[in-house]
Protein backbone atom coordinates (compact mmCIF):
# COMPACT_ATOMS: atom_id res chain seq x y z
CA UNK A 1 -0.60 -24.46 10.35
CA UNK A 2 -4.43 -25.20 10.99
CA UNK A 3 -3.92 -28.50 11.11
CA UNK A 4 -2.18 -28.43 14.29
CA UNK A 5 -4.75 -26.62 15.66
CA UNK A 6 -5.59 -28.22 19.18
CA UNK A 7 -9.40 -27.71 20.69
CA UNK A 8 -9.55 -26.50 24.03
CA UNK A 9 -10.91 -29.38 24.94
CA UNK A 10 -8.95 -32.58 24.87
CA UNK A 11 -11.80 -34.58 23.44
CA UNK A 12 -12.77 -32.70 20.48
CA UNK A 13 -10.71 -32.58 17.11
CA UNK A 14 -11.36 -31.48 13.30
CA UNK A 15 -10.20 -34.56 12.82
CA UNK A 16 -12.69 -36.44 15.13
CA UNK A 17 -15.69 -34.01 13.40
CA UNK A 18 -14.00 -35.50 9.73
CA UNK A 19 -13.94 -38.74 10.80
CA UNK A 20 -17.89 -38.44 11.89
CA UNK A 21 -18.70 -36.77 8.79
CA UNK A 22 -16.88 -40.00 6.83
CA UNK A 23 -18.42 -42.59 8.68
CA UNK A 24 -22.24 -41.07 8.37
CA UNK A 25 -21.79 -40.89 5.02
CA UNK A 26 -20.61 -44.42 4.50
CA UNK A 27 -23.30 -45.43 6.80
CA UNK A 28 -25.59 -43.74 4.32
CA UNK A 29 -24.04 -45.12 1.49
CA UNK A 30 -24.10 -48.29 2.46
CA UNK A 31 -28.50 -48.17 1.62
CA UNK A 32 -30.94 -47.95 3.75
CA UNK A 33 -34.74 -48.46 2.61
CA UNK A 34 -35.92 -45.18 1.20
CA UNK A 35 -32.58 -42.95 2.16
CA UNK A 36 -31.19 -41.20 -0.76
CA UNK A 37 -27.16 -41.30 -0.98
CA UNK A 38 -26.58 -38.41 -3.73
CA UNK A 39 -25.71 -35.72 -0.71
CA UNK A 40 -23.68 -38.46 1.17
CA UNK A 41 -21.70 -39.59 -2.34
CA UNK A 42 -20.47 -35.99 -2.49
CA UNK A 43 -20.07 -35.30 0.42
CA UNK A 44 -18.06 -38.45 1.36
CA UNK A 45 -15.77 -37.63 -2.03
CA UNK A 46 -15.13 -34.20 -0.95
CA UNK A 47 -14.25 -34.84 3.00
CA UNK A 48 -11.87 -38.21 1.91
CA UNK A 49 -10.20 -36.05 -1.03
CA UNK A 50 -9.59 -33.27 2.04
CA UNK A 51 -8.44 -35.99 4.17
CA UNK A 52 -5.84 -37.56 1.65
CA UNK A 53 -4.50 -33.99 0.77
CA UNK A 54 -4.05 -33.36 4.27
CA UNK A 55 -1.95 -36.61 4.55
CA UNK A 56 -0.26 -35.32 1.06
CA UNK A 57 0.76 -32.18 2.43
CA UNK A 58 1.63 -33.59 5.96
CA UNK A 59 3.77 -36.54 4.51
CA UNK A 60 1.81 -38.94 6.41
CA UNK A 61 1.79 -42.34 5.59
CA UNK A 62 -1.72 -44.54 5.83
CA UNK A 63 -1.66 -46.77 9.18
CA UNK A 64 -3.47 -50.10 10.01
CA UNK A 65 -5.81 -49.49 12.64
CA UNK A 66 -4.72 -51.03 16.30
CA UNK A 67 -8.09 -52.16 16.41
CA UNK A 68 -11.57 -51.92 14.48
CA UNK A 69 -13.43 -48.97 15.18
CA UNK A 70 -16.38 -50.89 15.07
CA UNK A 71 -16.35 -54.62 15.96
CA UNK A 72 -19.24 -56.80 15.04
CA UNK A 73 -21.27 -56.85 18.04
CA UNK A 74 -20.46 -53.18 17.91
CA UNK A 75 -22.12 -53.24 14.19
CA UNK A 76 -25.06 -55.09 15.45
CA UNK A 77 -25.86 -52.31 18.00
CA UNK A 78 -25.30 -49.94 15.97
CA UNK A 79 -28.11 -51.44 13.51
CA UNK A 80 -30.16 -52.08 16.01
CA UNK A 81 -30.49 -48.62 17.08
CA UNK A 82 -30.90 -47.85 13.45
CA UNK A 83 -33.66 -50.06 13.44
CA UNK A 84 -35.47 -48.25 16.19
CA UNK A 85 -35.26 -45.62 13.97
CA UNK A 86 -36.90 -46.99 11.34
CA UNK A 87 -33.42 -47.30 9.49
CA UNK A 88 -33.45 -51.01 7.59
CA UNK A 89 -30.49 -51.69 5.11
CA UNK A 90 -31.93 -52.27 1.65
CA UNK A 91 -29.42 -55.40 1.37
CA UNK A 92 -29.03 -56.42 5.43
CA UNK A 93 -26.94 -59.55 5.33
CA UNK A 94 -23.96 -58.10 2.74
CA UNK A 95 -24.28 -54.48 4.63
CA UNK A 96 -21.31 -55.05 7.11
CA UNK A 97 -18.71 -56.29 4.37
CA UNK A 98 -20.20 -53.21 2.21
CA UNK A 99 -19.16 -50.83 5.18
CA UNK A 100 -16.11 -52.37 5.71
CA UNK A 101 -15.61 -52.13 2.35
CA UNK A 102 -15.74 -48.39 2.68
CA UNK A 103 -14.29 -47.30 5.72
CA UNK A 104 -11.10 -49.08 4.55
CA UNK A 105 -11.10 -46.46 1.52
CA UNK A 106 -10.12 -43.30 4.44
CA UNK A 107 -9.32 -45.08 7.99
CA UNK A 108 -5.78 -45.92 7.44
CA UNK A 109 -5.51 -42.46 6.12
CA UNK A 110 -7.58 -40.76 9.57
CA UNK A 111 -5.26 -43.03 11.53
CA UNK A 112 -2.29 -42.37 10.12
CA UNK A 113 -3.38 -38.71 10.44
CA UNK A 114 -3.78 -38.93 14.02
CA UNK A 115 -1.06 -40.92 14.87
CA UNK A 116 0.77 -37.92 13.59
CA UNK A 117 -1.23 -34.96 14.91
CA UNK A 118 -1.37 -36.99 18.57
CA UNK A 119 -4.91 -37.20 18.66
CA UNK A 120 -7.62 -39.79 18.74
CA UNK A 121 -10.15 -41.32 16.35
CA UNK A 122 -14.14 -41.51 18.40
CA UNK A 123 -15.20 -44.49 18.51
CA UNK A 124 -18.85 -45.26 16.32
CA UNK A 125 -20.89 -45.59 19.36
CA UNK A 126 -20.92 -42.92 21.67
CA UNK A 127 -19.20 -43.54 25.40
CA UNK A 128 -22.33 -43.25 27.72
CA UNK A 129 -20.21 -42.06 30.49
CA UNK A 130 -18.76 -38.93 28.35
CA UNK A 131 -20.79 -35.74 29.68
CA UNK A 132 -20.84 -33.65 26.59
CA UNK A 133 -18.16 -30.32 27.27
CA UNK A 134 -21.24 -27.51 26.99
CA UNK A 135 -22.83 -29.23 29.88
CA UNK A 136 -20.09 -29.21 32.30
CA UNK A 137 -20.25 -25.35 33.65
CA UNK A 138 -23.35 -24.58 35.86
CA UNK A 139 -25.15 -22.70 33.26
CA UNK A 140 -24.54 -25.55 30.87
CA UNK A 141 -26.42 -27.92 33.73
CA UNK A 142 -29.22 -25.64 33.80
CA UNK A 143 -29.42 -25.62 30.33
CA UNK A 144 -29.42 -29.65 29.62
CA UNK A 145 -32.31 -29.79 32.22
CA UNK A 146 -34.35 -26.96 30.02
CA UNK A 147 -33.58 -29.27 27.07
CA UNK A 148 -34.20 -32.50 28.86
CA UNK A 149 -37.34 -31.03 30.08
CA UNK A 150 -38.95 -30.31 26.67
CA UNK A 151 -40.94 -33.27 24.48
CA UNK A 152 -39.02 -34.62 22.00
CA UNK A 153 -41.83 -35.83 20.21
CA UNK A 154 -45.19 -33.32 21.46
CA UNK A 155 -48.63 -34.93 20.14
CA UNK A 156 -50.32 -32.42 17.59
CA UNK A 157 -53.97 -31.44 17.58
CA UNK A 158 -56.21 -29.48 15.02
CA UNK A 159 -54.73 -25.91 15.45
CA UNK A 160 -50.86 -27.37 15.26
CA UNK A 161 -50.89 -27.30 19.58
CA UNK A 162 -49.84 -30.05 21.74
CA UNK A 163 -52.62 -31.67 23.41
CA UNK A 164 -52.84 -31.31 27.05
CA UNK A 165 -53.90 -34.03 29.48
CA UNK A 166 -57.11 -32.43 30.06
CA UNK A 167 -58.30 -31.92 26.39
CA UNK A 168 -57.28 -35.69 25.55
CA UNK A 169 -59.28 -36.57 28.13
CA UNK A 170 -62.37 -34.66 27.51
CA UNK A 171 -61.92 -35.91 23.95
């Protein structure tokens, strides 16, 4: 019966938050420089083994994808953002085939899945031009500018406090 649970919002699914969860953990899996996978490896077995029981118990059948979720030039952007995060793939020129490699273990079974349930797979990069639901009321406005307005990344000083203007400059 949960399964066919429906968000109140048409762009938001347990199956879209299962199919996130999957594909960070593949991306995680797939090695990155100093990244450890053990929490991705179990977590990745326990959300595909939920996903294929769900397709058990639903008697859906895996599906080819229409088309990939994530192109090459899509996989290049998404590495270069990685990159800007200081997110390097231990072995860089076999890491797309070793994704591939993975997602092919659970998509046919999240498409299939969807296909079934009506609903959509996201996409790996995020639509720029989707406003996030929370921030589409007035007080969820007001809220993104309070969050947009604080410093993602505040400078410390001795004491733990952000530095203001005027103490870097007297320094």
């Amino acid at each position: 019966m949960l399964a066919y649970y429906r968000s109140q919002h048409d762009n938001q699914s347990w199956l879209a938050a299962l199919t996130v969860i999957l594909d960070a953990c593949v991306l995680i899996m797939t090695g990155f420089d100093g990244v450890r996978t053990f929490q991705a490896r179990l977590t990745f077995a326990t959300a595909r083994l939920a996903l294929i029981e769900m397709v058990r118990v639903l008697t859906v059948k895996p599906r080819p994808l229409d088309e990939d979720r994530l192109p090459p030039p899509s996989f290049q952007e998404v590495k270069a953002k990685l990159a800007d995060a200081d997110l390097f793939f231990v072995e860089e020129e076999s890491a797309e085939e070793r994704l591939g490699a993975f997602r092919s273990t659970y998509e046919p079974f999240l498409h299939g899945l969807a296909h079934h349930l009506l609903l959509s797979l996201p996409d790996w990069k995020p639509d720029p031009e989707q406003v996030d639901n929370w921030v589409k009321s007035p007080r969820g406005r007001s809220a993104k500018r309070l969050i947009d307005s604080v410093d993602p990344e505040p400078e410390l000083v001795e004491g733990g406090e952000k530095a203001s203007e005027e103490s870097r400059a007297r320094s």
